[in-house]
Protein backbone atom coordinates (compact mmCIF):
# COMPACT_ATOMS: atom_id res chain seq x y z
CA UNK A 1 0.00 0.00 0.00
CA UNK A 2 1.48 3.35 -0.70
CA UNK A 3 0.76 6.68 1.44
CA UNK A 4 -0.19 9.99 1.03
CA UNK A 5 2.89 11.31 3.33
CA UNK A 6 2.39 14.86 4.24
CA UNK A 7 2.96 15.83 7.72
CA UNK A 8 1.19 18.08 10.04
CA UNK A 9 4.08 20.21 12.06
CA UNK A 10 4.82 22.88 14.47
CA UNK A 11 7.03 24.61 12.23
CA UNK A 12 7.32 24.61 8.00
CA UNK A 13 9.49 21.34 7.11
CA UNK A 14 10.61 20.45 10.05
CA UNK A 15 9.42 18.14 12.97
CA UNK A 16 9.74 18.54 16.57
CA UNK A 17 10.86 14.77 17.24
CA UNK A 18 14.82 15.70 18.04
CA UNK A 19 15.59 11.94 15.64
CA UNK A 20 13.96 13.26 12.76
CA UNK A 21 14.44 17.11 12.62
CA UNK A 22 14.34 18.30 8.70
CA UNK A 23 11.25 16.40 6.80
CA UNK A 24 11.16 15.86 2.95
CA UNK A 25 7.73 15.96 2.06
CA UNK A 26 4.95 18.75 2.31
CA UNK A 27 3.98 20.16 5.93
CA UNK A 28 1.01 21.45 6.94
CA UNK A 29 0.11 23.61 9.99
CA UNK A 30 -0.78 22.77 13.42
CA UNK A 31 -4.03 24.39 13.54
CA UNK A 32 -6.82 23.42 15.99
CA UNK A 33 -10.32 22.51 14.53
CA UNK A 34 -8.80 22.45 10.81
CA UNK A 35 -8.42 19.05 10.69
CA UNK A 36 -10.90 16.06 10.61
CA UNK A 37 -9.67 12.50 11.47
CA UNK A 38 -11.33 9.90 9.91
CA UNK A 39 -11.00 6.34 10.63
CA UNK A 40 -13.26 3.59 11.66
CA UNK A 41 -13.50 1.50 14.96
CA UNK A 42 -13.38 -2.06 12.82
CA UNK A 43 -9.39 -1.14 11.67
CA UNK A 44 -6.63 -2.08 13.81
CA UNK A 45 -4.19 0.69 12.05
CA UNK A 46 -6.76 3.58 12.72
CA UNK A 47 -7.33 2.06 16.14
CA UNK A 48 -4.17 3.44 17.22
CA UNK A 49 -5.05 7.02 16.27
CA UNK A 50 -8.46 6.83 18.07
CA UNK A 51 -6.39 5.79 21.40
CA UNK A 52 -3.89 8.60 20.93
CA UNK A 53 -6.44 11.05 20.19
CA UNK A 54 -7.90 9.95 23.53
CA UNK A 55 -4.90 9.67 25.98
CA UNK A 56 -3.13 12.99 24.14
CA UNK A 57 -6.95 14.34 25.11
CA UNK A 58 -7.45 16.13 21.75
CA UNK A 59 -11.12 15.62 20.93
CA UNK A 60 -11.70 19.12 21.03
CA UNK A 61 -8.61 19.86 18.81
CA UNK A 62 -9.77 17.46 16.45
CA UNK A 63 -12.34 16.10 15.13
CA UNK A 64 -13.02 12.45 14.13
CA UNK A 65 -15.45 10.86 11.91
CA UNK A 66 -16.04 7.55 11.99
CA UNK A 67 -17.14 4.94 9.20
CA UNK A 68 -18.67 1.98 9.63
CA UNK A 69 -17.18 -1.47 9.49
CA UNK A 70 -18.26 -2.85 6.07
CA UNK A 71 -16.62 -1.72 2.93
CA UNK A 72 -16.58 -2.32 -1.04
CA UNK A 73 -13.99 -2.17 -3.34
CA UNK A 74 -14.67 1.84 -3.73
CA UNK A 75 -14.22 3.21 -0.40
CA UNK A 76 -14.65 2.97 3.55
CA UNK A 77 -18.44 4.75 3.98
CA UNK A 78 -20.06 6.90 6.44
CA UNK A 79 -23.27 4.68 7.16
CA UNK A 80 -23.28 5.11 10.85
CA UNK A 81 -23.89 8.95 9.85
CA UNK A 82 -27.43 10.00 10.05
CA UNK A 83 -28.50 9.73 6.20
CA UNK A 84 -24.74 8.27 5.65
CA UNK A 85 -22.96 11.36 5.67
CA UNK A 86 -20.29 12.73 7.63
CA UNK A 87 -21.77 16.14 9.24
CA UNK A 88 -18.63 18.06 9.04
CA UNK A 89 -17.04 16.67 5.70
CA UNK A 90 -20.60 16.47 3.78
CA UNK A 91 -19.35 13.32 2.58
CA UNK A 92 -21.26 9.66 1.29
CA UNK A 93 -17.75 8.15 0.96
CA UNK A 94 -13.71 8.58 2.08
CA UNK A 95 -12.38 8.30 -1.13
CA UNK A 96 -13.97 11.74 -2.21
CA UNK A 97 -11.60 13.09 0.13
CA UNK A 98 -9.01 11.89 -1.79
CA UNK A 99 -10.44 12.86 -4.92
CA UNK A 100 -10.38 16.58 -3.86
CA UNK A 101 -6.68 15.73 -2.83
CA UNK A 102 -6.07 14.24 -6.88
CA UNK A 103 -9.00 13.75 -8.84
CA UNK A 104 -6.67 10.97 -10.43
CA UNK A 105 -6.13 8.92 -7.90
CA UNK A 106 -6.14 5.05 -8.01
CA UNK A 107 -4.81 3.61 -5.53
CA UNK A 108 -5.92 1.93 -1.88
CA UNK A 109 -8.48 4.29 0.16
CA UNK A 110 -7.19 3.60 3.87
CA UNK A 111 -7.80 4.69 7.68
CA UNK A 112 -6.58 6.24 9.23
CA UNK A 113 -7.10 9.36 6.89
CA UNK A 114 -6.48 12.80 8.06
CA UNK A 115 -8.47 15.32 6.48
CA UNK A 116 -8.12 19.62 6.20
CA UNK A 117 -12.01 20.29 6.92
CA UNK A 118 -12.10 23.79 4.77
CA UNK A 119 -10.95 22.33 1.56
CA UNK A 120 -12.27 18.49 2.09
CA UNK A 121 -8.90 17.22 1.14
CA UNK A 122 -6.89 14.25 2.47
CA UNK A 123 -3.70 15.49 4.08
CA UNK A 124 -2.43 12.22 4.83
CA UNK A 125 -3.44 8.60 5.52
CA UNK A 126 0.20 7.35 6.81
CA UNK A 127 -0.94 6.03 9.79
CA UNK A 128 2.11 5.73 11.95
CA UNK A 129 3.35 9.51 11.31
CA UNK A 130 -0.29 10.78 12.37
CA UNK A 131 0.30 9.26 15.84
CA UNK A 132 3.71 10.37 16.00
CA UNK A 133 2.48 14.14 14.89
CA UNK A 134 -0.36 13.87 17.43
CA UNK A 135 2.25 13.31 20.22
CA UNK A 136 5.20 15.62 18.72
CA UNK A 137 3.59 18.44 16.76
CA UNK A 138 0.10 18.84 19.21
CA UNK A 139 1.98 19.15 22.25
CA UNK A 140 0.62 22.95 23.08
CA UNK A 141 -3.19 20.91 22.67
CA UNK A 142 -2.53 17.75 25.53
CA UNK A 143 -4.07 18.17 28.37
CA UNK A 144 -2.05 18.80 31.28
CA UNK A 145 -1.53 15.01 32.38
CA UNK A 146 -1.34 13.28 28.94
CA UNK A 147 1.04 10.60 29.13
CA UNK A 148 4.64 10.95 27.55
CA UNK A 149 4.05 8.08 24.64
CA UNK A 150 7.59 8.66 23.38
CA UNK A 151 10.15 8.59 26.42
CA UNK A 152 13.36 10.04 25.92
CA UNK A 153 14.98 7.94 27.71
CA UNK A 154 14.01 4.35 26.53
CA UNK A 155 13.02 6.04 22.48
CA UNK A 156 16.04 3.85 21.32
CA UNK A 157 14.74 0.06 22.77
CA UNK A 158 11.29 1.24 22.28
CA UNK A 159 11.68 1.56 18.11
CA UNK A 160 13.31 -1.80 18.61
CA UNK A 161 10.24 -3.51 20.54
CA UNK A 162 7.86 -1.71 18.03
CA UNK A 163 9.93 -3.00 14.78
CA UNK A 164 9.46 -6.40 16.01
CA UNK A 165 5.63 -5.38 17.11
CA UNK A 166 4.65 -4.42 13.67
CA UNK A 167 6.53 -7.53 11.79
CA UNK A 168 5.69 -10.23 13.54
CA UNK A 169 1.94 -9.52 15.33
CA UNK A 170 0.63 -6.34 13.44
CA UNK A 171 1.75 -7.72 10.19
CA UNK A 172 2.18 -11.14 11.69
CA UNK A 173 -1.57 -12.30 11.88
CA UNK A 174 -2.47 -11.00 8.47
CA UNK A 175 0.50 -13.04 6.86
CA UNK A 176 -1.16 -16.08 8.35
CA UNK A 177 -4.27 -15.13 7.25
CA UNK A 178 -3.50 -14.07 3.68
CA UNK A 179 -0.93 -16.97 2.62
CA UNK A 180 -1.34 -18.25 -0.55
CA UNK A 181 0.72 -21.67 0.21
CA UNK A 182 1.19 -24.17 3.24
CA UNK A 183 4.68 -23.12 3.41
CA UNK A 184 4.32 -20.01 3.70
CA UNK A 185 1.57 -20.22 6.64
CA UNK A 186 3.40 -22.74 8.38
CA UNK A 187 6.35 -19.86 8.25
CA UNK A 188 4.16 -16.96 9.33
CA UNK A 189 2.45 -18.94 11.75
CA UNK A 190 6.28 -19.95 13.54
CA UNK A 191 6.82 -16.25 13.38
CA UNK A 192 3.81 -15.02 14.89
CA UNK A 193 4.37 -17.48 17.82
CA UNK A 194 7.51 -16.92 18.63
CA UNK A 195 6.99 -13.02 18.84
CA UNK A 196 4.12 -13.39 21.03
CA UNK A 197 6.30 -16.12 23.90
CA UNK A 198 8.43 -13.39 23.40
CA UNK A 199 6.13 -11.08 24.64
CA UNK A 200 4.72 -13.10 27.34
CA UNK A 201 8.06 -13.58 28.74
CA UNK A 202 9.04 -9.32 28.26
CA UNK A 203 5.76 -8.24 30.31
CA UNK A 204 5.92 -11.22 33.12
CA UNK A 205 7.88 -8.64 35.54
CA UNK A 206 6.93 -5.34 34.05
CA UNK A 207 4.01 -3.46 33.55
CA UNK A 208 3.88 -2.91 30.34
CA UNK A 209 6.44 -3.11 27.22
CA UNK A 210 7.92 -0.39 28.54
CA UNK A 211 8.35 -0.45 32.34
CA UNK A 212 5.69 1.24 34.39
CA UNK A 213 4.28 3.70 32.10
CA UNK A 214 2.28 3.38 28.56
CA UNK A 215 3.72 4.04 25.60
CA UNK A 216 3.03 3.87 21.90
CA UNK A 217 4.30 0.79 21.77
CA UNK A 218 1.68 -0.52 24.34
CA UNK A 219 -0.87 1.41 22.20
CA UNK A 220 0.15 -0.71 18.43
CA UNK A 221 0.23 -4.11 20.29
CA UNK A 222 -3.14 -3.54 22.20
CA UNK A 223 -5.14 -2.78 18.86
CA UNK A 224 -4.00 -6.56 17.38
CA UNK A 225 -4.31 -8.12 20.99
CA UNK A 226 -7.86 -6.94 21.50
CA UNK A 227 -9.19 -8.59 17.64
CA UNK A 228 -7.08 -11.77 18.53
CA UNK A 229 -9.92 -14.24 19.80
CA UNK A 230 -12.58 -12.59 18.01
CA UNK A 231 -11.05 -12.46 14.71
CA UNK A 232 -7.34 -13.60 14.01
CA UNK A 233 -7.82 -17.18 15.95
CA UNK A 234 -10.03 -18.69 14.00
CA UNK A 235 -10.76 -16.41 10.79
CA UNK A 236 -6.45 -15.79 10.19
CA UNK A 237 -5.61 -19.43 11.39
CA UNK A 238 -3.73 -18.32 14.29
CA UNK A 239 -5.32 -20.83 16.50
CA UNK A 240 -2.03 -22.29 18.65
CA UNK A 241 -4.02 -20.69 21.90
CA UNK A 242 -6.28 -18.03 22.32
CA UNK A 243 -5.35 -15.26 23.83
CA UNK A 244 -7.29 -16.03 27.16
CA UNK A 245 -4.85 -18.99 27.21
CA UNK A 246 -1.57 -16.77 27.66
CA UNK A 247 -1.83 -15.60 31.24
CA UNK A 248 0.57 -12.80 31.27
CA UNK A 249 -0.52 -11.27 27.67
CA UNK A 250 -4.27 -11.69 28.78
CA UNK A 251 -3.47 -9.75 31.95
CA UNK A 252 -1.98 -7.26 30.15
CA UNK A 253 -4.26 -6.75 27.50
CA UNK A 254 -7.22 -6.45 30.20
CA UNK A 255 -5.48 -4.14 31.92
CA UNK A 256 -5.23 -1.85 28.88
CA UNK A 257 -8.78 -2.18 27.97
CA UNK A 258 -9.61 -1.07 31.35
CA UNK A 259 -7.87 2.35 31.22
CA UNK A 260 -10.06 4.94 29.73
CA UNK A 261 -9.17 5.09 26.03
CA UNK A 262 -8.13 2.12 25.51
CA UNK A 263 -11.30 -0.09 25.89
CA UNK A 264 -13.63 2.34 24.93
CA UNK A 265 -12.42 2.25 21.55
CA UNK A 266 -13.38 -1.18 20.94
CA UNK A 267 -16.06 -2.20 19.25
CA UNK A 268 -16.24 -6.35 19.29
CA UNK A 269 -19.18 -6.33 16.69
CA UNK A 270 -17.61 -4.03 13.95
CA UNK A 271 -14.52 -5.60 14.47
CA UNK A 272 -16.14 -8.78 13.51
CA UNK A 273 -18.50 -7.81 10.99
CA UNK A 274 -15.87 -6.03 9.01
CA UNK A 275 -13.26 -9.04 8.97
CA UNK A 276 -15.92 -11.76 8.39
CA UNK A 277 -17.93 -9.55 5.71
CA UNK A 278 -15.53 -7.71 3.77
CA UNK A 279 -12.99 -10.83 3.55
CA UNK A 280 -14.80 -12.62 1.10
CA UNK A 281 -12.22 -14.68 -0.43
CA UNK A 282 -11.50 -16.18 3.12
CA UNK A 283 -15.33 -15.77 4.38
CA UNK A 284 -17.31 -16.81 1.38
CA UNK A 285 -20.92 -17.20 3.41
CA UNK A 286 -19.87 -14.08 4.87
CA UNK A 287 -21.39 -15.89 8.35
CA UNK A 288 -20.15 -13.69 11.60
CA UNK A 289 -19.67 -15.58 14.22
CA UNK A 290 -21.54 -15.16 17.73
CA UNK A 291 -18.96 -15.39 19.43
CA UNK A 292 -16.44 -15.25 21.88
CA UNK A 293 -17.70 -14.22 25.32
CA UNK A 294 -16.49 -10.54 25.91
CA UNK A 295 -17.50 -10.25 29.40
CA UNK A 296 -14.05 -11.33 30.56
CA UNK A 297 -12.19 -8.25 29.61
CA UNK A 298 -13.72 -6.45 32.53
CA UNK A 299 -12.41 -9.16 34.97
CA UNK A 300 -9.61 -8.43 37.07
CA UNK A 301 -5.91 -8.15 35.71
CA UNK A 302 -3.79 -8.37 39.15
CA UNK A 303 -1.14 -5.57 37.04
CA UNK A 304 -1.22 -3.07 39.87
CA UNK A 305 1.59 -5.09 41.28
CA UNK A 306 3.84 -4.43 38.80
CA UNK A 307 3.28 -0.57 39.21
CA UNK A 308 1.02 2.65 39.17
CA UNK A 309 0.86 3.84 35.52
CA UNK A 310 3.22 7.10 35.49
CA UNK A 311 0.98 9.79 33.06
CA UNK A 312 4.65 11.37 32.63
C-alpha cells in the first residue's frame, strides 16, 4: 500500500521529534479545529489514532469521523452517519476526500485518513506519522496530564520492541491469514508465535512493554491483541491458543482495555463484521460468528503489582 505522506508540524518542514528534525515531504500547519480525522473502529491501524487522540486528550482539537465497518472495493463509507454522511465533511464516501486531494487517484483508500475540513482534502493517511504528529507536533493541545508516549529515555529500545511489534503480530496475523501456500503459513504462523512467547516472557515482571508507564508501543500491540480471539484465531488461522490462554498477555491486554481510552475504543461487533464480511475470499458465506464471550475483559488483571501507571 502506498501513502499519502504529508505531515502536520509545528514549524514549515521540520518536525519537533529531536531523531527526525528536517522532513522531505509537504507540511502542513498545526491548527486546531482544521483538521478532521477519519478512521473507523473495525481497523486495527486507525485504532491506534483513536487511542492517541484519547490519551493525548485532543477531541476538542480534532475532530473524528467515523465509518462503519463494512466496505466495497470503492471506499470505507459513512453509514453510521445519520442519512450516511459525515456532518462536518458532507461526505457519502472517504475516497472523495481523496479525490479533492487528486481527482486521479487510483490507488488503496485507507484509515486512518487525516483530512483539512475547509478544503475536504486528504492530508495524509500514513498512519504511523499521524500518531507520532499527534504526540510531537500537538503538544501545546494535551491536556495537562497526557502521558509521555515517546520517552526520551528508553526512544532507542522502544523503536526496537515496536519494529518487532509491527513484523511479527501487526503484520504477523495478516500473513497467516493471507498466505497463498502451506509453506508459507506454516512460516508466518512460527513467526507469529515466537513473537508473542516473546512477549509473554518481556511483560511477566513489568508493567507494560515499557516499564511502568504506557507508551506507543503498548498502544500498536493492544489494537491486534484486543481482535485476537474474536477475529485472528479462528478467521487468520492463528489458532495455537487463544489469547485467554496466555496468562501474562491476557493480563496485560485487560489491563489496557480497562484504562479509559483504551477499551472504549473497541467495538467487538464491527470488528467482527468487518473481517468476516468484507474478507470474502476467506469468508465466502460471509457468516459472523456469535462469538467469543467478551465479558471477561472487565475481569480483574492483578497488574497493579507491577506498578502505578506514570501519566509522565
Amino acid at each position: 500500500m502506498r501513502y499519502v505522506s504529508d505531515r502536520v508540524t509545528r514549524e514549515p518542514g521540520r518536525s519537533q521529534d529531536p531523531y527526525v528534525g528536517e522532513l522531505d515531504v509537504p507540511t502542513w500547519p498545526v491548527q486546531p479545529g482544521r483538521y478532521r480525522l477519519v478512521a473507523a473502529r473495525a481497523c486495527p491501524w486507525a485504532n491506534r489514532a483513536i487511542i492517541v487522540r484519547s490519551l493525548l486528550g485532543l477531541e476538542d482539537v480534532v475532530s473524528m469521523g467515523l465509518a462503519g465497518p463494512t466496505h466495497d472495493e470503492r471506499s470505507w463509507t459513512f453509514d453510521l452517519d445519520p442519512g450516511g454522511v459525515d456532518p462536518v465533511l458532507r461526505y457519502e464516501r472517504l475516497q472523495q476526500a481523496y479525490l479533492a486531494r487528486d481527482p486521479a487517484y487510483d490507488r488503496g483508500i485507507t484509515v486512518p485518513a487525516l483530512v483539512d475540513v475547509p478544503t475536504r482534502a486528504l492530508v495524509t493517511n500514513d498512519f504511523p506519522s499521524i500518531t507520532h504528529d499527534l504526540f510531537f507536533e500537538w503538544r501545546d493541545h494535551h491536556r495537562p496530564d497526557a502521558p509521555d508516549l515517546w520517552p526520551e529515555e528508553c526512544r532507542e529500545e522502544m523503536d526496537q520492541v515496536m519494529e518487532r511489534i509491527f513484523t511479527e503480530v501487526n503484520n504477523g496475523v495478516y500473513r497467516c491469514g493471507f498466505a497463498g501456500s502451506q509453506d508459507a503459513y506454516d512460516a508466518a504462523y512460527d513467526r507469529l508465535w515466537s513473537a508473542l512467547d516473546w512477549l509473554e516472557e518481556r511483560l511477566t515482571d513489568r508493567r507494560y512493554l515499557m516499564g511502568e508507564r504506557i507508551t506507543e508501543a503498548d498502544v500498536r500491540l493492544f489494537t491486534t491483541l484486543a481482535r485476537f480471539d474474536a477475529v485472528y484465531h479462528g478467521h487468520f488461522k492463528c489458532n495455537r491458543n487463544r489469547l485467554t490462554e496466555m496468562p501474562v498477555l491476557w493480563a496485560y491486554a485487560r489491563d489496557l482495555f480497562q484504562t479509559p481510552g483504551f477499551g472504549d475504543s473497541i467495538d467487538f461487533d464491527q470488528i467482527k463484521l468487518h473481517y468476516y464480511v468484507v474478507h470474502e475470499d476467506i469468508n465466502p458465506t460471509g457468516i459472523v460468528p456469535k462469538g467469543p464471550d467478551e465479558s471477561g475483559w472487565h475481569a480483574p488483571h492483578g497488574r497493579e503489582r507491577l506498578g502505578s501507571p506514570q501519566s509522565s
